[in-house]
N, C-alpha and C. Protein backbone atom coordinates (compact mmCIF):
# COMPACT_ATOMS: atom_id res chain seq x y z
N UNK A 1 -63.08 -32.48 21.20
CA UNK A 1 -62.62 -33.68 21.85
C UNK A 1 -61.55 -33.32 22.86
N UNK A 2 -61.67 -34.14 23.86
CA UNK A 2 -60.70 -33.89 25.19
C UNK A 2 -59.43 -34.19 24.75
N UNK A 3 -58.37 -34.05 24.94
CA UNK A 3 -56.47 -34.60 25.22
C UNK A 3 -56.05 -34.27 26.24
N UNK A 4 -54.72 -34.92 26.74
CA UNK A 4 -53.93 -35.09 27.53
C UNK A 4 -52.97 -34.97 27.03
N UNK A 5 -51.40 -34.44 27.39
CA UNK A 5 -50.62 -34.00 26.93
C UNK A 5 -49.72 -34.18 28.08
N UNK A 6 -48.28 -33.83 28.20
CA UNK A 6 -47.24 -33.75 28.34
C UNK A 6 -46.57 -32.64 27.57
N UNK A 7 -46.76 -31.26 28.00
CA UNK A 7 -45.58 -30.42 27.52
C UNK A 7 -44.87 -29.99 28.61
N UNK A 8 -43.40 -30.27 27.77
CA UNK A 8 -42.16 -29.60 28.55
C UNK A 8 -42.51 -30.00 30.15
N UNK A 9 -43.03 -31.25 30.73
CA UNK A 9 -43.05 -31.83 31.76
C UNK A 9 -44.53 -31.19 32.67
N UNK A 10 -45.25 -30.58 31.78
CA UNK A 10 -46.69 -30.06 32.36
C UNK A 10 -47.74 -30.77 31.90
N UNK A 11 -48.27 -31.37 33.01
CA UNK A 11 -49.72 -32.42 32.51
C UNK A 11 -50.39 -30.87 31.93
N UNK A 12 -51.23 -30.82 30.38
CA UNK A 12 -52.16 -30.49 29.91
C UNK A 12 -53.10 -31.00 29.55
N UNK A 13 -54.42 -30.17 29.47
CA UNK A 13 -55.65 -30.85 29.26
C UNK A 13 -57.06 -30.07 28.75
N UNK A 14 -57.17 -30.03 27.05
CA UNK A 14 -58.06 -29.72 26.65
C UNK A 14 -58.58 -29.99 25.87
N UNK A 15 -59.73 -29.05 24.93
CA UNK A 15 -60.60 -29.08 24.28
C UNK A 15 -60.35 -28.64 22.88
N UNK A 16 -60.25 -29.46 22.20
CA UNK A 16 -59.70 -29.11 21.00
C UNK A 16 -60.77 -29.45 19.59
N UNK A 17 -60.51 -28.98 18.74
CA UNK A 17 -61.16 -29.45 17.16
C UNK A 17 -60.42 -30.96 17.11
N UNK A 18 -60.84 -31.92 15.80
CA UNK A 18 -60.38 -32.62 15.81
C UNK A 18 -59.45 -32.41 14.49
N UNK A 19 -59.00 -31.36 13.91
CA UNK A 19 -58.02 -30.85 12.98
C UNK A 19 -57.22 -29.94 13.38
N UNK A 20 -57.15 -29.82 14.91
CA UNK A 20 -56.04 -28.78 14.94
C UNK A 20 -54.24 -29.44 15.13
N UNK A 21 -53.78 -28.81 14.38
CA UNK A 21 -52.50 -29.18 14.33
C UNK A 21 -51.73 -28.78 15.27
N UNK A 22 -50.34 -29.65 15.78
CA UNK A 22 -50.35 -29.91 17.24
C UNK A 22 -48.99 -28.09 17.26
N UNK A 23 -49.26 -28.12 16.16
CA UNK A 23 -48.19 -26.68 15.85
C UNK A 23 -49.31 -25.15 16.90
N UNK A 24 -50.22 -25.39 15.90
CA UNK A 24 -51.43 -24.41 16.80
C UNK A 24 -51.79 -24.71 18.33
N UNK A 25 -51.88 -26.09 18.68
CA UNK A 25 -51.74 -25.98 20.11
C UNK A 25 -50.67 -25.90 21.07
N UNK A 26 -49.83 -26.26 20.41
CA UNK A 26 -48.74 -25.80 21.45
C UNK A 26 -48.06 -24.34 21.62
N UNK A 27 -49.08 -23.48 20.80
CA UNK A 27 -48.93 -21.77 20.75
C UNK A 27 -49.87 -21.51 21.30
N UNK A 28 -50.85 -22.24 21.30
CA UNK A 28 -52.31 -21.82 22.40
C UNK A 28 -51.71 -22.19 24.02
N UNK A 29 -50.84 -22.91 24.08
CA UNK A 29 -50.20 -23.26 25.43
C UNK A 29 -49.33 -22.40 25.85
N UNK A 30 -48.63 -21.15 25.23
CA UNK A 30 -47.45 -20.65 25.49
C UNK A 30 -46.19 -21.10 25.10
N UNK A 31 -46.42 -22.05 24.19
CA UNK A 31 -45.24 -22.20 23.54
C UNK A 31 -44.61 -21.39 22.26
N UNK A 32 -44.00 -20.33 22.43
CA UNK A 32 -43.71 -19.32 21.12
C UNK A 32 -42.55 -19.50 20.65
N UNK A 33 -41.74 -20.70 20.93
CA UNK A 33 -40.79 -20.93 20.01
C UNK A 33 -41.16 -21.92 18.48
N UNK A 34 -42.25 -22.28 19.06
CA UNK A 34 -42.78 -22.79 17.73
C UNK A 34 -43.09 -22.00 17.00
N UNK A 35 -42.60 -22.59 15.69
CA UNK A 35 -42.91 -21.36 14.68
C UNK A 35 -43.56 -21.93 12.87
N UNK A 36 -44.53 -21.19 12.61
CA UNK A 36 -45.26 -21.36 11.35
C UNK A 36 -44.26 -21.12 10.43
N UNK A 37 -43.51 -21.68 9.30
CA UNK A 37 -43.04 -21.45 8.17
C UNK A 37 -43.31 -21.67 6.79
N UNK A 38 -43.41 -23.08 6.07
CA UNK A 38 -43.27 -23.34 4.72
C UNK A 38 -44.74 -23.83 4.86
N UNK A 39 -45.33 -24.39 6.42
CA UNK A 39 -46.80 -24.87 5.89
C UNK A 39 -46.49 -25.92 5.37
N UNK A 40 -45.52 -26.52 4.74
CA UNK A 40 -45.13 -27.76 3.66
C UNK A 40 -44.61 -28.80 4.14
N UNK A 41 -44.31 -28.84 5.88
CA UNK A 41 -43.01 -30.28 6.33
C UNK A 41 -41.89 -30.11 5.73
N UNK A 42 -41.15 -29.00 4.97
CA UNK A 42 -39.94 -29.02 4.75
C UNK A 42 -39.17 -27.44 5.03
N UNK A 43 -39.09 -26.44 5.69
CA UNK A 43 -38.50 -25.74 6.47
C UNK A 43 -37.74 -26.13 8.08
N UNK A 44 -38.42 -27.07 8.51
CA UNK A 44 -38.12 -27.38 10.01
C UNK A 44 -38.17 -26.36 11.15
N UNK A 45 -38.98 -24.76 11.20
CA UNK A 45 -39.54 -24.21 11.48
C UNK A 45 -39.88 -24.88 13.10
N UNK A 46 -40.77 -25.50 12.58
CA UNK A 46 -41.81 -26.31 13.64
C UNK A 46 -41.74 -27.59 14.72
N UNK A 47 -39.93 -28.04 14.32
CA UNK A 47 -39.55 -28.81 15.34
C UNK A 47 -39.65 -29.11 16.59
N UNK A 48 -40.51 -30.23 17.08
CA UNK A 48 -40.49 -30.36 18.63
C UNK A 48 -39.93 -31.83 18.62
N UNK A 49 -40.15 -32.10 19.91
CA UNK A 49 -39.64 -33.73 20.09
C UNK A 49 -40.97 -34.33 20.60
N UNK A 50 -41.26 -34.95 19.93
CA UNK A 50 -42.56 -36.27 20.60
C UNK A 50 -41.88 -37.22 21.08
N UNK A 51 -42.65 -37.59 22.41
CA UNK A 51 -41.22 -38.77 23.42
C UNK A 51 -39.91 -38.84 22.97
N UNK A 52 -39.20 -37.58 23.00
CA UNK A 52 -37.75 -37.73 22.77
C UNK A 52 -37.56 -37.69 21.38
N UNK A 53 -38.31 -37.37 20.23
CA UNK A 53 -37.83 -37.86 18.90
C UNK A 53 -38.42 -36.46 18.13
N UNK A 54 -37.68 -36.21 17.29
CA UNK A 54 -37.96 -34.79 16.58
C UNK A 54 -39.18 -35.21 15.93
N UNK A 55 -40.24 -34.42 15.95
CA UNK A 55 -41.41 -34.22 14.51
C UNK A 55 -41.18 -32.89 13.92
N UNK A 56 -42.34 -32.92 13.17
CA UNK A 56 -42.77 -31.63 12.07
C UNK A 56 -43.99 -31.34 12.70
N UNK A 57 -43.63 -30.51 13.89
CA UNK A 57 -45.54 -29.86 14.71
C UNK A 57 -46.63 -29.11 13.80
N UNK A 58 -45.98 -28.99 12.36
CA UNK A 58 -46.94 -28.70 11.39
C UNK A 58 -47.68 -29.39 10.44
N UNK A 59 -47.19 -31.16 10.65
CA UNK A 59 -47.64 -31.91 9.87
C UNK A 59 -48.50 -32.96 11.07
N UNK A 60 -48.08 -32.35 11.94
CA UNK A 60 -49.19 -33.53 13.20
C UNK A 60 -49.97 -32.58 13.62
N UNK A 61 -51.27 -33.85 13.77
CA UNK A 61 -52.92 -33.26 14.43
C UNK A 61 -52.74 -33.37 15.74
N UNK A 62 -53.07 -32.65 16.79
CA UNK A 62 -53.03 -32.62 18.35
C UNK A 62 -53.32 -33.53 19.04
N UNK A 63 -54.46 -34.41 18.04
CA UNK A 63 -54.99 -35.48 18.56
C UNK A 63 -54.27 -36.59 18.76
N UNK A 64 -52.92 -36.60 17.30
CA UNK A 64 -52.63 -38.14 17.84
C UNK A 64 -51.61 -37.78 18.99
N UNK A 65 -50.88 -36.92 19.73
CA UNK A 65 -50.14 -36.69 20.70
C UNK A 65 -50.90 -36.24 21.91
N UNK A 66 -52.30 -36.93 22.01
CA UNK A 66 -52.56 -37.50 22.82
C UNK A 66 -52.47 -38.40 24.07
N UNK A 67 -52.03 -38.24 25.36
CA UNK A 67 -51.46 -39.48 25.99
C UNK A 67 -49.73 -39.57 25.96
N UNK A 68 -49.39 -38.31 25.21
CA UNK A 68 -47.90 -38.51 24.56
C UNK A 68 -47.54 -37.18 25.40
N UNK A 69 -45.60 -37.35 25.30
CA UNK A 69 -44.70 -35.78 25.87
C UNK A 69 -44.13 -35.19 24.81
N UNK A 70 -44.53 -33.96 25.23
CA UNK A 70 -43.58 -33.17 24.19
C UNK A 70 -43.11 -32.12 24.41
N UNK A 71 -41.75 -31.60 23.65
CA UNK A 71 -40.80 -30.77 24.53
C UNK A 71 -40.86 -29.98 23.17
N UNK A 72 -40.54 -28.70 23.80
CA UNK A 72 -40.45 -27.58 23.03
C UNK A 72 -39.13 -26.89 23.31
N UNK A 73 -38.50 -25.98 22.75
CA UNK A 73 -37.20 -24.93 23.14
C UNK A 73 -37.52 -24.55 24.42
N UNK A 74 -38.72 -24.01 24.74
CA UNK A 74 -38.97 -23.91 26.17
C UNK A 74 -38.73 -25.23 27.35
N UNK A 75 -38.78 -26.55 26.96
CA UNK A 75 -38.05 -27.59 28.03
C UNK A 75 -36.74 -27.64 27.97
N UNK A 76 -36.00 -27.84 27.16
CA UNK A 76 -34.21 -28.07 27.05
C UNK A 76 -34.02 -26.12 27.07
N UNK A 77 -34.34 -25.15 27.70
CA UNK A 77 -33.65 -23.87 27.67
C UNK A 77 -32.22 -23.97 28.11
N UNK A 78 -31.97 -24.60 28.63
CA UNK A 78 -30.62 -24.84 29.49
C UNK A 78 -29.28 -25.12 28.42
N UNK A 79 -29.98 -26.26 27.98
CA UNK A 79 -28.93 -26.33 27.26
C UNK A 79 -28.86 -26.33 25.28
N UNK A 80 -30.52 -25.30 25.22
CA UNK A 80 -30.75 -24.48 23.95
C UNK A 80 -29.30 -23.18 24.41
N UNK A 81 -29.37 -22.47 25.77
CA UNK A 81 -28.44 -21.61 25.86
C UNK A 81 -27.47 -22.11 25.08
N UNK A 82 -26.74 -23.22 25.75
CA UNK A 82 -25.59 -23.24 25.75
C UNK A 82 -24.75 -23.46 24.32
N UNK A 83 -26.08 -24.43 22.93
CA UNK A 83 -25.75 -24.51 21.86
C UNK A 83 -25.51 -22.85 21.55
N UNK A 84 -26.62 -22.21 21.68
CA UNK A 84 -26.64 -20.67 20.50
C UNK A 84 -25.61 -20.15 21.33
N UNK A 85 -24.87 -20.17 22.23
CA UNK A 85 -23.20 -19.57 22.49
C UNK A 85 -22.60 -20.09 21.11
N UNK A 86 -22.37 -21.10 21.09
CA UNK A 86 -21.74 -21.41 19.61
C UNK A 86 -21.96 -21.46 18.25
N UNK A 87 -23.36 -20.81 18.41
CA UNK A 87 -23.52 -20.16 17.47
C UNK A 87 -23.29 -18.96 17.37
N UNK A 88 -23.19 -18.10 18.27
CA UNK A 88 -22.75 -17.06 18.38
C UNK A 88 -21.32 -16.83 18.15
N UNK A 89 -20.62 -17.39 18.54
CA UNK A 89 -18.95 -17.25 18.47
C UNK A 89 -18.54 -17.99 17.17
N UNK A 90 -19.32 -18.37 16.09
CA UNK A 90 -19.26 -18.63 14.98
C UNK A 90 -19.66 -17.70 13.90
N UNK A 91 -20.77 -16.60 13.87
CA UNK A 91 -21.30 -15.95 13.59
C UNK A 91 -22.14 -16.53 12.79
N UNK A 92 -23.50 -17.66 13.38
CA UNK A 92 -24.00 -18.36 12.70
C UNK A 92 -25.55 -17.94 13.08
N UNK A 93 -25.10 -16.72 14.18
CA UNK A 93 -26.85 -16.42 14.35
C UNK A 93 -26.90 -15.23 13.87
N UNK A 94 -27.81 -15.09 13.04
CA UNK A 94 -28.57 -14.31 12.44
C UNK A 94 -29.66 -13.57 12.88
N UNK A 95 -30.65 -13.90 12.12
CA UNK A 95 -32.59 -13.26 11.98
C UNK A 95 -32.97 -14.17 14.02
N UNK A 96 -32.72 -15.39 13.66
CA UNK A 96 -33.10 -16.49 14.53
C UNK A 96 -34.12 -17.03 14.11
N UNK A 97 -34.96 -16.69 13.16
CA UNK A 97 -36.57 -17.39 13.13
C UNK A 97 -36.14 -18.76 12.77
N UNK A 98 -34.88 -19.13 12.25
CA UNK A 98 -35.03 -20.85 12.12
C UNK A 98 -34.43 -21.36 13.57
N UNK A 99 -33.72 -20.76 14.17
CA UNK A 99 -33.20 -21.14 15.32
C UNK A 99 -34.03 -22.26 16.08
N UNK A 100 -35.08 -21.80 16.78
CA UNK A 100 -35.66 -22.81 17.82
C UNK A 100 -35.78 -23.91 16.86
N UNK A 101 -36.10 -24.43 15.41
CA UNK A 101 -36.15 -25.70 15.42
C UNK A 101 -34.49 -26.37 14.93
N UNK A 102 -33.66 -25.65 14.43
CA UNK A 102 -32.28 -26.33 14.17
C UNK A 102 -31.96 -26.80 15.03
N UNK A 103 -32.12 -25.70 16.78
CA UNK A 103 -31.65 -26.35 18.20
C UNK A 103 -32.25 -27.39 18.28
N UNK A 104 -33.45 -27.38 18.29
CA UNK A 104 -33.97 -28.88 18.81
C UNK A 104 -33.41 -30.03 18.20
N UNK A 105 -33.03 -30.14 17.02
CA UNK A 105 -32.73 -31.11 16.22
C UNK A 105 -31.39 -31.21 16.46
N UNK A 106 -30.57 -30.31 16.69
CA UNK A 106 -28.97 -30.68 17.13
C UNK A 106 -29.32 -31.17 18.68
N UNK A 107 -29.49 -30.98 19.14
CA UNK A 107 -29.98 -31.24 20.52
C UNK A 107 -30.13 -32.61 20.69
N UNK A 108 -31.13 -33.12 19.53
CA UNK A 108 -32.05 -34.40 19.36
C UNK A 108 -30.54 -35.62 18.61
N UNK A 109 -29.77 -34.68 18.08
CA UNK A 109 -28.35 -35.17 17.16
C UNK A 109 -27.99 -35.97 18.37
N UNK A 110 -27.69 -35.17 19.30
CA UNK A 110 -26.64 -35.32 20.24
C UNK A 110 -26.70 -36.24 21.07
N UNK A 111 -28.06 -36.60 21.50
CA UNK A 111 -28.87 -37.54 22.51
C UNK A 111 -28.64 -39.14 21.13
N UNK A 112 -28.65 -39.07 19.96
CA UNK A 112 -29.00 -40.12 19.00
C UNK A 112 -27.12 -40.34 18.39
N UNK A 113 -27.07 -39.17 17.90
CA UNK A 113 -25.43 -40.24 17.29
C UNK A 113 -24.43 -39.94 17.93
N UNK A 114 -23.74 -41.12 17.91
CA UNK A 114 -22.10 -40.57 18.33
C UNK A 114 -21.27 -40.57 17.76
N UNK A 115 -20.58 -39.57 17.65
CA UNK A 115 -19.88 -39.25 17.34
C UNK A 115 -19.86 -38.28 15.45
N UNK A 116 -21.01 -38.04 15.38
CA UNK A 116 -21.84 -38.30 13.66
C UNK A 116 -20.17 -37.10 12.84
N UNK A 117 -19.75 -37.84 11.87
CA UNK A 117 -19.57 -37.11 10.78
C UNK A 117 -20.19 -35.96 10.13
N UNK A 118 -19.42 -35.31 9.25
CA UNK A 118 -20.15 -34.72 8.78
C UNK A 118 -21.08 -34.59 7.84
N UNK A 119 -20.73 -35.55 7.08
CA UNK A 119 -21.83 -35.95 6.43
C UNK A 119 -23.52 -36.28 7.12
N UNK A 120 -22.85 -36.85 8.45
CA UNK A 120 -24.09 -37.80 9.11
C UNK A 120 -24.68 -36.15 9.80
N UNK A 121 -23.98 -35.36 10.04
CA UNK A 121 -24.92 -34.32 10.37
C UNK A 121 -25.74 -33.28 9.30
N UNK A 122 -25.04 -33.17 8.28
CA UNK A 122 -25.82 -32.36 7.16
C UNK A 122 -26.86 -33.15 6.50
N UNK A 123 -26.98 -34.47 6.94
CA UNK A 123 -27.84 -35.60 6.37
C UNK A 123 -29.32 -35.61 7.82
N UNK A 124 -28.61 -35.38 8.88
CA UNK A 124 -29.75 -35.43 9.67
C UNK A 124 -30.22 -33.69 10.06
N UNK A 125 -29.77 -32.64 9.56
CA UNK A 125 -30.23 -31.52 9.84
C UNK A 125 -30.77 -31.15 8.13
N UNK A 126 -30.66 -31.84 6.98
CA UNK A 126 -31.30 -31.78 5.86
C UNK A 126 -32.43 -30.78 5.49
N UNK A 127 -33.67 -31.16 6.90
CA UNK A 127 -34.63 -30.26 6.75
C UNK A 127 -34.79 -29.17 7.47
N UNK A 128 -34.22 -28.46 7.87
CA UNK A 128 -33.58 -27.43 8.33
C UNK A 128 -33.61 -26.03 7.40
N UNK A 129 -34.32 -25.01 7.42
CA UNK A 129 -33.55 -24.04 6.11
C UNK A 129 -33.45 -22.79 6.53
N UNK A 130 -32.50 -21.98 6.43
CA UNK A 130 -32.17 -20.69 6.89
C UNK A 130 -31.98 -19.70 6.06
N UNK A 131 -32.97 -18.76 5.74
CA UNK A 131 -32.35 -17.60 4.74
C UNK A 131 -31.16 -16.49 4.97
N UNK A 132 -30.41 -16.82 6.07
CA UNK A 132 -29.76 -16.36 6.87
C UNK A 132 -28.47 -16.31 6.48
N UNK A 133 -27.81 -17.20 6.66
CA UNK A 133 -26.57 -17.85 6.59
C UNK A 133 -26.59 -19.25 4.97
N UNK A 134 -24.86 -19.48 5.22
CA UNK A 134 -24.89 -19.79 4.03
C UNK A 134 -24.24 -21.28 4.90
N UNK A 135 -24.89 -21.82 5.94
CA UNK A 135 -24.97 -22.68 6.62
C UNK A 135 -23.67 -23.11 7.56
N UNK A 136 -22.10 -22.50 7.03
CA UNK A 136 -21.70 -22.92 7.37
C UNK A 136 -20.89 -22.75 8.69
N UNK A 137 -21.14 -21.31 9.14
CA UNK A 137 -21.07 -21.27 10.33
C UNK A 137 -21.97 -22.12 11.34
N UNK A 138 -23.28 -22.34 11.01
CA UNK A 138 -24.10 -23.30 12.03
C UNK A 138 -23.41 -24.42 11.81
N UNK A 139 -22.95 -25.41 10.71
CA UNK A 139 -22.28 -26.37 11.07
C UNK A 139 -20.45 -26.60 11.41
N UNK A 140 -20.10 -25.31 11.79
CA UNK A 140 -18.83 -25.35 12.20
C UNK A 140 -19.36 -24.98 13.97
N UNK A 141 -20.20 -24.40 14.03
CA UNK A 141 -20.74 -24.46 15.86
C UNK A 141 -21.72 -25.69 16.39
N UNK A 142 -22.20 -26.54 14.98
CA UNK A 142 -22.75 -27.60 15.69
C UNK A 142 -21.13 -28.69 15.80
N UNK A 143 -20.38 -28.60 14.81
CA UNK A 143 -19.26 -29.58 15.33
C UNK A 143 -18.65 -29.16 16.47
N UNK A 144 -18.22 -28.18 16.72
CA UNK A 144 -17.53 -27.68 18.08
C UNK A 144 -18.67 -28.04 19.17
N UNK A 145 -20.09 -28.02 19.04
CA UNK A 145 -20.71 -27.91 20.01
C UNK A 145 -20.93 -29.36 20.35
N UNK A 146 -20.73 -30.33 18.85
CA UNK A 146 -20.92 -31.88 19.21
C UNK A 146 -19.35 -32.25 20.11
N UNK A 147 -18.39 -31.64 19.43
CA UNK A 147 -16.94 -32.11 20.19
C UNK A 147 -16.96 -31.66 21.43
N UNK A 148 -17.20 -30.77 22.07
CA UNK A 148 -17.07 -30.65 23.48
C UNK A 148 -18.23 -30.73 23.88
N UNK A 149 -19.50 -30.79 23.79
CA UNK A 149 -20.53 -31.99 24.53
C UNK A 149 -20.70 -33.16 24.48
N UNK A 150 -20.33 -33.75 22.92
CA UNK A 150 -20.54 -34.92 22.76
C UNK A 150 -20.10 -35.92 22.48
N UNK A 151 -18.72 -35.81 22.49
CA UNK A 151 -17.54 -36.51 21.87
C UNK A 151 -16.65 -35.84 20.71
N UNK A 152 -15.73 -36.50 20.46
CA UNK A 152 -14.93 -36.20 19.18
C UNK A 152 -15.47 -36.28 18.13
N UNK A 153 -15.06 -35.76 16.92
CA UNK A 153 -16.21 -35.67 15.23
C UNK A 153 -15.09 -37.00 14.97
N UNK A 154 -15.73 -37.98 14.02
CA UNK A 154 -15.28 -38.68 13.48
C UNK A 154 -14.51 -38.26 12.46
């Protein structure tokens, strides 16, 4: 079956199964920050944004993002840089294999709450998991990175 797509601001257009998951096509596109993990919807591995809003690209079929945009680490590079600086000067990067989807989702934080607590951020990065770190350097560089992009932490 045919689709239409929107990645990272590129009309696409193909031929797909009608079970392929939109995780596998957007690696057939050149998207390699997507990444295969738990298979399960709960690593966050596989984070993209469908019209602006985080999914699980391992729990959606290609088909229904159809007609739809979607952004990968490869659309926001700009200012994916500018988060993993603070992760870096935190010592919160590691391996990286969870990286591209934590960014997206702090990213996706930043555009959605203001000003979020901390609670409100360990509540919205929940599905997130890193064998890496013991989390808390990523959330001492996502608060610094929410306070001087995005306002003050409550």
């Amino acid at each position: 079956m045919q689709i239409t797509m929107m990645i990272n601001g590129r009309r696409v257009i193909d031929d797909i199964k009608p079970d392929m998951l939109l995780l596998d096509f957007l690696r057939a596109h050149g998207c390699y920050s997507v990444k295969r993990g738990c298979e399960t919807s709960n690593c966050g591995l596989c984070t993209v944004w469908l019209d602006g809003k985080p999914i699980l690209s391992c729990s959606m079929l290609a088909v229904r993002c159809d007609g739809h945009a979607v952004t990968t680490l490869e659309g926001v590079e700009q200012e994916a840089h500018e988060f993993a600086d603070y992760m870096a000067k935190q010592g919160a990067e590691q391996c990286g294999f969870c990286s591209p989807g934590l960014i997206m989702n702090v990213l996706a934080m930043k555009k959605e709450l203001q000003q979020p607590t901390r609670e409100e951020i360990n509540h919205y990065l929940a599905g997130n998991l890193c064998r890496c770190t013991g989390y808390m350097g990523q959330l001492r560089a996502i608060e610094a990175y929410l306070q001087e992009k995005g306002g003050e932490q409550a």
